[in-house]
N, C-alpha and C. Protein backbone atom coordinates (compact mmCIF):
# COMPACT_ATOMS: atom_id res chain seq x y z
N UNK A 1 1.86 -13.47 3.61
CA UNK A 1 1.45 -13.57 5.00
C UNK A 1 0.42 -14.69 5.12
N UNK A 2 0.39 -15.23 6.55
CA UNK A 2 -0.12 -16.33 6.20
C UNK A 2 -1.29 -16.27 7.04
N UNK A 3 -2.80 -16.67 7.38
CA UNK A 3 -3.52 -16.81 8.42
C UNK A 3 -3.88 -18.17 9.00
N UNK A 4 -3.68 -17.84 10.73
CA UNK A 4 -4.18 -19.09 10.85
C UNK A 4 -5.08 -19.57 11.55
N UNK A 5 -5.51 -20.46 11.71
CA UNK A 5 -6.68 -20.51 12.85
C UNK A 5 -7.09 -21.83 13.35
N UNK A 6 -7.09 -21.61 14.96
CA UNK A 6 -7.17 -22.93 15.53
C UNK A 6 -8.12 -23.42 15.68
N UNK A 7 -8.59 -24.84 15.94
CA UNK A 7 -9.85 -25.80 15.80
C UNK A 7 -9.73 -26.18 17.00
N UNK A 8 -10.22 -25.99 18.12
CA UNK A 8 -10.33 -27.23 19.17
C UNK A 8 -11.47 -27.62 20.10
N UNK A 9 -11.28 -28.38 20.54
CA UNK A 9 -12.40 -28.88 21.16
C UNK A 9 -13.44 -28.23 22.03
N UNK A 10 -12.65 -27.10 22.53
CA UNK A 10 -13.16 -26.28 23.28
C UNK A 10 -14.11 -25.11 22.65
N UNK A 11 -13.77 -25.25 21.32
CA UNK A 11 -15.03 -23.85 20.82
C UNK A 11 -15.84 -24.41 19.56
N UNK A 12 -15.98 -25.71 19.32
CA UNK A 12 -16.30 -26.64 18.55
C UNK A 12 -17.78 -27.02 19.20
N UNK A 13 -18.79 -26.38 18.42
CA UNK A 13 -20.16 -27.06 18.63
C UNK A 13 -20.42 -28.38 18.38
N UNK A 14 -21.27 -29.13 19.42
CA UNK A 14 -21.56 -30.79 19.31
C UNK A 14 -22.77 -31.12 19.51
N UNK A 15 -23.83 -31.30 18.63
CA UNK A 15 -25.13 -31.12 18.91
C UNK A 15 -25.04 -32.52 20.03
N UNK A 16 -26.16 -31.90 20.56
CA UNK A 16 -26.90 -32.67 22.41
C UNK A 16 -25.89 -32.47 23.27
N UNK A 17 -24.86 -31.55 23.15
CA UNK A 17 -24.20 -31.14 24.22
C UNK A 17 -24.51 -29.80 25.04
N UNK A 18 -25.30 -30.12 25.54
CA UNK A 18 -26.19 -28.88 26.53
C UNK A 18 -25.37 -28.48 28.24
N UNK A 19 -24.66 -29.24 28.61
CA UNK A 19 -24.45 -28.79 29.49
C UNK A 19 -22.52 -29.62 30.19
N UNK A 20 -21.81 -29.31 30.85
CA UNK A 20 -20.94 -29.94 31.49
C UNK A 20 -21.45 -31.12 32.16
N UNK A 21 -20.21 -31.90 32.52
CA UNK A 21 -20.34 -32.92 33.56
C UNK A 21 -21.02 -32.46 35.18
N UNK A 22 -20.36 -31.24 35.23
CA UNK A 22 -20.81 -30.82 36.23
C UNK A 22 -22.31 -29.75 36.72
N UNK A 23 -22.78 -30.27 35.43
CA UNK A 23 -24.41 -29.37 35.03
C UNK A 23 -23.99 -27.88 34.61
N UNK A 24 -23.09 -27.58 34.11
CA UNK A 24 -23.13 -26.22 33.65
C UNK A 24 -23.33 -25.79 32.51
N UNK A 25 -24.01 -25.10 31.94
CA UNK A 25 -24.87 -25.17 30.65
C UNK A 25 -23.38 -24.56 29.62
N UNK A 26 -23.33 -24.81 28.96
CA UNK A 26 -22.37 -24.37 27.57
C UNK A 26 -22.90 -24.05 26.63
N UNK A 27 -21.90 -23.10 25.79
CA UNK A 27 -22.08 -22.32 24.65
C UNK A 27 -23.25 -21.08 24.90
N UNK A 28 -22.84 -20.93 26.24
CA UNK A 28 -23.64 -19.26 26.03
C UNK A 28 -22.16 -18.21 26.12
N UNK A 29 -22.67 -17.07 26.35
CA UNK A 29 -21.64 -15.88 25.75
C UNK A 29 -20.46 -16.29 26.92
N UNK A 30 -21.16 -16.49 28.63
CA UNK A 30 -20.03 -16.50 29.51
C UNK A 30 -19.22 -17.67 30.01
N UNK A 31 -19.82 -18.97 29.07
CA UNK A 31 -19.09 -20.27 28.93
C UNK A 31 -18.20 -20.06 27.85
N UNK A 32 -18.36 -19.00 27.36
CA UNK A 32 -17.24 -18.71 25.62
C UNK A 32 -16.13 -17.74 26.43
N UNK A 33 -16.43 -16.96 27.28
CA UNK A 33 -15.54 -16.22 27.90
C UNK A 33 -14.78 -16.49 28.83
N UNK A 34 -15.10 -17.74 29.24
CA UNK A 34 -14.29 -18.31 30.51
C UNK A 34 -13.43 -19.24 29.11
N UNK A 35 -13.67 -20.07 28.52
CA UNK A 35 -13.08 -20.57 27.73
C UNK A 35 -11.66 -20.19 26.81
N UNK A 36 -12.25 -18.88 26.19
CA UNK A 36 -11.05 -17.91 26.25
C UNK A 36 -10.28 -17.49 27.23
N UNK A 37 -10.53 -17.21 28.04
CA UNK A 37 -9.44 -16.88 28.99
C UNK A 37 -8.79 -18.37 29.85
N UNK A 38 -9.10 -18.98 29.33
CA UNK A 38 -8.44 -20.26 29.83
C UNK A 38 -7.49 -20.53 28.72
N UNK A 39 -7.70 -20.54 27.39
CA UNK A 39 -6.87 -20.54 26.59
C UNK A 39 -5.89 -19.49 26.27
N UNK A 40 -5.95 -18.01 26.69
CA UNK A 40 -5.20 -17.36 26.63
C UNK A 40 -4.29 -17.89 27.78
N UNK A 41 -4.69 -18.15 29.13
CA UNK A 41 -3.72 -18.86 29.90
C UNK A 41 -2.70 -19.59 29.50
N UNK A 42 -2.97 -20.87 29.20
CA UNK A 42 -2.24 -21.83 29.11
C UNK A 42 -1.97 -22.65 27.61
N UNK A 43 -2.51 -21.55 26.68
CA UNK A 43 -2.20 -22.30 25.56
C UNK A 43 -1.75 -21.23 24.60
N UNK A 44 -1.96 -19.97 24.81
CA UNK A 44 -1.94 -18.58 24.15
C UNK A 44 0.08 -18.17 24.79
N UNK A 45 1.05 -18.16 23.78
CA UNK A 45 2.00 -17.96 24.13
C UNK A 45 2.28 -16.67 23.73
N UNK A 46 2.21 -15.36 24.07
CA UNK A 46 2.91 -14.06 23.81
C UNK A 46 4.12 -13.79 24.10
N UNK A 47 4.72 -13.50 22.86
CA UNK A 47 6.25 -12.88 23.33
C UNK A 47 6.70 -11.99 23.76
């Protein structure tokens, strides 16, 4: 069995990245939770 696990840009810490373009602060618990559920959207395929 195999494990796998994805890398992307979206849950990838970048030091001096404090906030969005649009001033919204990132990497607290409910910028991680909107994130996930954006990826379960549109990138998360269940059969």
């Amino acid at each position: 069995m195999f494990q796998h696990f994805i890398i992307t840009r979206f849950n990838l810490r970048k030091k001096g990245w404090e906030q969005t373009q649009g001033n919204t602060k990132v990497l607290t618990d409910e910028w991680m939770d909107n994130r996930l559920e954006l990826f379960e959207k549109y990138c998360y395929a269940r059969a």
